[in-house]
C-alpha atoms as a PDB file:
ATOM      1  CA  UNK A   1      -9.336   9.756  35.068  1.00  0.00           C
ATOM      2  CA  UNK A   2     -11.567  11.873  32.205  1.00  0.00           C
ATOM      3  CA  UNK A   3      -8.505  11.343  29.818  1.00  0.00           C
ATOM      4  CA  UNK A   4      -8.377   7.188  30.218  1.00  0.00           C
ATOM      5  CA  UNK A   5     -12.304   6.932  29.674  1.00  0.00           C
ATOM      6  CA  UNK A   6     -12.021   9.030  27.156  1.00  0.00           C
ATOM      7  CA  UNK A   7      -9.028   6.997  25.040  1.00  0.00           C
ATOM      8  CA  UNK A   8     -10.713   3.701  26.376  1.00  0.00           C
ATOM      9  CA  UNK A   9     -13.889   4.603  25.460  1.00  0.00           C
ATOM     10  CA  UNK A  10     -12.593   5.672  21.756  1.00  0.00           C
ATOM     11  CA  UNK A  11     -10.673   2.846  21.499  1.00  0.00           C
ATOM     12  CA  UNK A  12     -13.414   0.372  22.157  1.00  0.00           C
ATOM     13  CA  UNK A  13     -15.503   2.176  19.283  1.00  0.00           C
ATOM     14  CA  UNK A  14     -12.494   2.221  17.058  1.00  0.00           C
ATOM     15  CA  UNK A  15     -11.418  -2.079  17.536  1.00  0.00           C
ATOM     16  CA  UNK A  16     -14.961  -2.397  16.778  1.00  0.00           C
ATOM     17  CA  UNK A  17     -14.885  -0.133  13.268  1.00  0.00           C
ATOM     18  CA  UNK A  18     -11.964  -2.611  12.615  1.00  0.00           C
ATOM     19  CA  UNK A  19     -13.707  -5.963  13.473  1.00  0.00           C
ATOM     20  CA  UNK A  20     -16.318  -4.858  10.926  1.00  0.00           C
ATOM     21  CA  UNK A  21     -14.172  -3.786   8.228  1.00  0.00           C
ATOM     22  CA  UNK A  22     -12.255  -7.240   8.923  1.00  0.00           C
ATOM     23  CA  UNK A  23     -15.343  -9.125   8.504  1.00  0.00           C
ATOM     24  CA  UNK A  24     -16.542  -7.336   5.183  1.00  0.00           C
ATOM     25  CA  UNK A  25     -12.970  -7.843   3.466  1.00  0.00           C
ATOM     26  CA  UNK A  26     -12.332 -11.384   2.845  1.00  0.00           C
ATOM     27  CA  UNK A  27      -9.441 -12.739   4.507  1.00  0.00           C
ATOM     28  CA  UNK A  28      -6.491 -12.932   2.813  1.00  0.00           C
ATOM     29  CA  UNK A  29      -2.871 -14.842   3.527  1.00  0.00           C
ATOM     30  CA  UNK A  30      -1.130 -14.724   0.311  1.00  0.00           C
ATOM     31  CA  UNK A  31      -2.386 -11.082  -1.688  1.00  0.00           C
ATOM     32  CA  UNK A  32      -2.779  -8.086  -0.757  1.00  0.00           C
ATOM     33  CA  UNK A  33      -4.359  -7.679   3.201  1.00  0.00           C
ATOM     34  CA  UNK A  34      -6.630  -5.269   1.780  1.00  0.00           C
ATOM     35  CA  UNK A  35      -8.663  -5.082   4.823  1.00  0.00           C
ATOM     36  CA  UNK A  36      -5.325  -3.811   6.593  1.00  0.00           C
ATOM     37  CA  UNK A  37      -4.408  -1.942   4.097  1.00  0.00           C
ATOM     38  CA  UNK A  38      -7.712   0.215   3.743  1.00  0.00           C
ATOM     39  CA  UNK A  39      -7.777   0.792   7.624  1.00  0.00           C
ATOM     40  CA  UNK A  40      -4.432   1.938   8.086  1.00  0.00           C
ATOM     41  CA  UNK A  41      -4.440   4.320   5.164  1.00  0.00           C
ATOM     42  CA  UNK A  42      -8.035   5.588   5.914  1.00  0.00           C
ATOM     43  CA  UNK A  43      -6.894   5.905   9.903  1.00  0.00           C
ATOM     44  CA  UNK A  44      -4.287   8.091   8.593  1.00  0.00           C
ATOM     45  CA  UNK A  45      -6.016  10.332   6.619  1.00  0.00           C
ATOM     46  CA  UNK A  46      -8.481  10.754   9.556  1.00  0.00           C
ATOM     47  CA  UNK A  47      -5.696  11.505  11.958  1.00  0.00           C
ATOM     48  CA  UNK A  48      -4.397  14.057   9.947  1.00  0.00           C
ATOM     49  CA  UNK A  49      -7.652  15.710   9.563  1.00  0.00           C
ATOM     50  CA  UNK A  50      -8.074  15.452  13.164  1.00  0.00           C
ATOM     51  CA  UNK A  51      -4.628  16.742  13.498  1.00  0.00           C
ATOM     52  CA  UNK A  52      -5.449  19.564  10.903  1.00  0.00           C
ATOM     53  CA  UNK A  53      -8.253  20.705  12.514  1.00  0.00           C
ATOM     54  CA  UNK A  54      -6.846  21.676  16.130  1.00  0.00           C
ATOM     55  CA  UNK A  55      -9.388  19.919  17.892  1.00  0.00           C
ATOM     56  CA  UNK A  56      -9.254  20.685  21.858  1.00  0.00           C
ATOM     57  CA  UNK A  57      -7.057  18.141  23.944  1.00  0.00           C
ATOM     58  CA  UNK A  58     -10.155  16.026  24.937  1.00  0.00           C
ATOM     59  CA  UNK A  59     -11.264  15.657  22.098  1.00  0.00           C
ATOM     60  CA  UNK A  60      -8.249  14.882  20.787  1.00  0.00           C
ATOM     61  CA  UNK A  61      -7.853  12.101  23.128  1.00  0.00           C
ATOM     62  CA  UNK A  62     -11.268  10.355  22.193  1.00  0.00           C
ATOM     63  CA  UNK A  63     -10.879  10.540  18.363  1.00  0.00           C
ATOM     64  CA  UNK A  64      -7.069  10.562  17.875  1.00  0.00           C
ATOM     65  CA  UNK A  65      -5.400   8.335  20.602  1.00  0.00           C
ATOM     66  CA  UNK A  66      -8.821   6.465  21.234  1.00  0.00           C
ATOM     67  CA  UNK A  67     -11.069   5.766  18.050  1.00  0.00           C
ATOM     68  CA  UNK A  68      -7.414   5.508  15.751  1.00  0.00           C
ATOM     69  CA  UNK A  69      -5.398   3.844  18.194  1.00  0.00           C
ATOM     70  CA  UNK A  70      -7.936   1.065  18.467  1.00  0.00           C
ATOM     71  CA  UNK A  71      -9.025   1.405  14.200  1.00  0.00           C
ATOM     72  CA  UNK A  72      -5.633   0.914  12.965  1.00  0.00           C
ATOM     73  CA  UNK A  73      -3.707  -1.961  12.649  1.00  0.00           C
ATOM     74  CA  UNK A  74      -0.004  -2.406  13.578  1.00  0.00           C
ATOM     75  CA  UNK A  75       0.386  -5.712  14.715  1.00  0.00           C
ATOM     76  CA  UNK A  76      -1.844  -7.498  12.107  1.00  0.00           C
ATOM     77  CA  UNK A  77       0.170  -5.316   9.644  1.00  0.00           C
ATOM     78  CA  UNK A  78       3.170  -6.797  10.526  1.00  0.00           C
ATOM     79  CA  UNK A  79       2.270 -10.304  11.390  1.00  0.00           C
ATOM     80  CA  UNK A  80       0.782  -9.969   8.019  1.00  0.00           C
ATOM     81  CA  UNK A  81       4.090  -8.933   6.164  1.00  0.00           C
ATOM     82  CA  UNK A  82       5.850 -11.873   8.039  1.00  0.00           C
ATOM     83  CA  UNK A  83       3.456 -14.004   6.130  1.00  0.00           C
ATOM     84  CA  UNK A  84       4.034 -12.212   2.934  1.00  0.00           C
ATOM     85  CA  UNK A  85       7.590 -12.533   3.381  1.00  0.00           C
ATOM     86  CA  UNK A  86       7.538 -16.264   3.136  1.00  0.00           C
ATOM     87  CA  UNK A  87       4.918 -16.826   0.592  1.00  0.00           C
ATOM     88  CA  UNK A  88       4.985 -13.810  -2.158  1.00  0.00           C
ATOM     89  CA  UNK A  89       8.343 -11.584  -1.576  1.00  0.00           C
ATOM     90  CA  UNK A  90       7.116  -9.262  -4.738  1.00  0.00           C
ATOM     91  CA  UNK A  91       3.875  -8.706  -2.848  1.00  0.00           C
ATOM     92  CA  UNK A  92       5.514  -8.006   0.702  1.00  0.00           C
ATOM     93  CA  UNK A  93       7.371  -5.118  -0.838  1.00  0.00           C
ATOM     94  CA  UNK A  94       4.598  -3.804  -2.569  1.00  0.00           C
ATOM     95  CA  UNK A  95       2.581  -3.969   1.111  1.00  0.00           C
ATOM     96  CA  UNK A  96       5.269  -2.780   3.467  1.00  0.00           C
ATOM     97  CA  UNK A  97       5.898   0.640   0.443  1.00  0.00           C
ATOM     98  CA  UNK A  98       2.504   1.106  -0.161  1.00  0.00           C
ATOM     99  CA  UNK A  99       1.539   1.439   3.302  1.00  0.00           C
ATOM    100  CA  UNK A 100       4.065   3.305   4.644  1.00  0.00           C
ATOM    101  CA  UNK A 101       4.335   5.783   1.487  1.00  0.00           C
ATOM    102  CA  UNK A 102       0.423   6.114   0.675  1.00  0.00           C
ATOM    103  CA  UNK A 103       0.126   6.429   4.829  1.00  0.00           C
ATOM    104  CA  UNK A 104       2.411   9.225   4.722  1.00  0.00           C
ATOM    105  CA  UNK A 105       0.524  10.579   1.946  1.00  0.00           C
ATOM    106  CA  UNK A 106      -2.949   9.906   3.637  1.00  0.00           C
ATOM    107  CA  UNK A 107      -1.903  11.934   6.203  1.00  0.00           C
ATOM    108  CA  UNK A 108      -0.279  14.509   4.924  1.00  0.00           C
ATOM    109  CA  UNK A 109      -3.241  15.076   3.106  1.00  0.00           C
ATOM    110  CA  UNK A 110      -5.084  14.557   5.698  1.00  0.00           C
ATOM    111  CA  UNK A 111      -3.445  17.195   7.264  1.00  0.00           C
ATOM    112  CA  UNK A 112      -4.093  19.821   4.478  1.00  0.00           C
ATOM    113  CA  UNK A 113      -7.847  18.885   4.705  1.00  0.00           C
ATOM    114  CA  UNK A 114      -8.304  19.317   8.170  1.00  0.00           C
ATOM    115  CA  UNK A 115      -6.253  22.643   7.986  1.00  0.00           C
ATOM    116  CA  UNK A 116      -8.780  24.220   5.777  1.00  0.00           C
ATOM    117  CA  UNK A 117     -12.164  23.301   7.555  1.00  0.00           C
END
């Protein structure tokens, strides 16, 4: 029961981080979703730190499966590519690599940053 308040209650904090961020961006349907973009590469840099830093399993929970399951963005991202795909091909390839290869690089670095705290 601990465990589900603690992802719910991280998850509510972390949907709200991305509302915000949402809001500041302006919306975008035919460039770049930077507002997207910026939370999924900054959610997983932060997961690899939190990763990197062997936090304890609650703790875990809260910030990892909570706060970053509800911060980052999967469906948007790929309703958002579905747009891209019919309005600017050049630009959904440019999305769907840069997300998925700076991701992997946010969190690998991620990783290496939380591994030496």
């Amino acid at each position: 029961m601990i465990n589900t308040l603690l992802v719910g209650s991280g998850a509510a904090i972390g949907a709200m981080l991305r509302f915000t961020l949402n809001n500041y961006f302006e919306p975008q349907t035919k460039h770049l979703p930077r507002s997207t973009f910026f939370i999924n590469l900054t959610g997983s840099l932060l997961l690899g730190i939190f990763f990197g830093l062997h936090l304890t399993d609650s703790v875990y929970l809260f910030l990892g499966t909570g706060i970053m399951g509800g911060y980052t963005t999967f469906s948007t991202y790929n309703f958002e590519l579905f747009v891209l795909w019919k309005n600017d091909r050049s630009m959904f390839y440019r999305y769907f690599f840069g997300t998925y290869g700076l991701g992997i690089l946010c969190s690998f670095l991620g990783l290496v940053i939380g591994n030496s705290l």
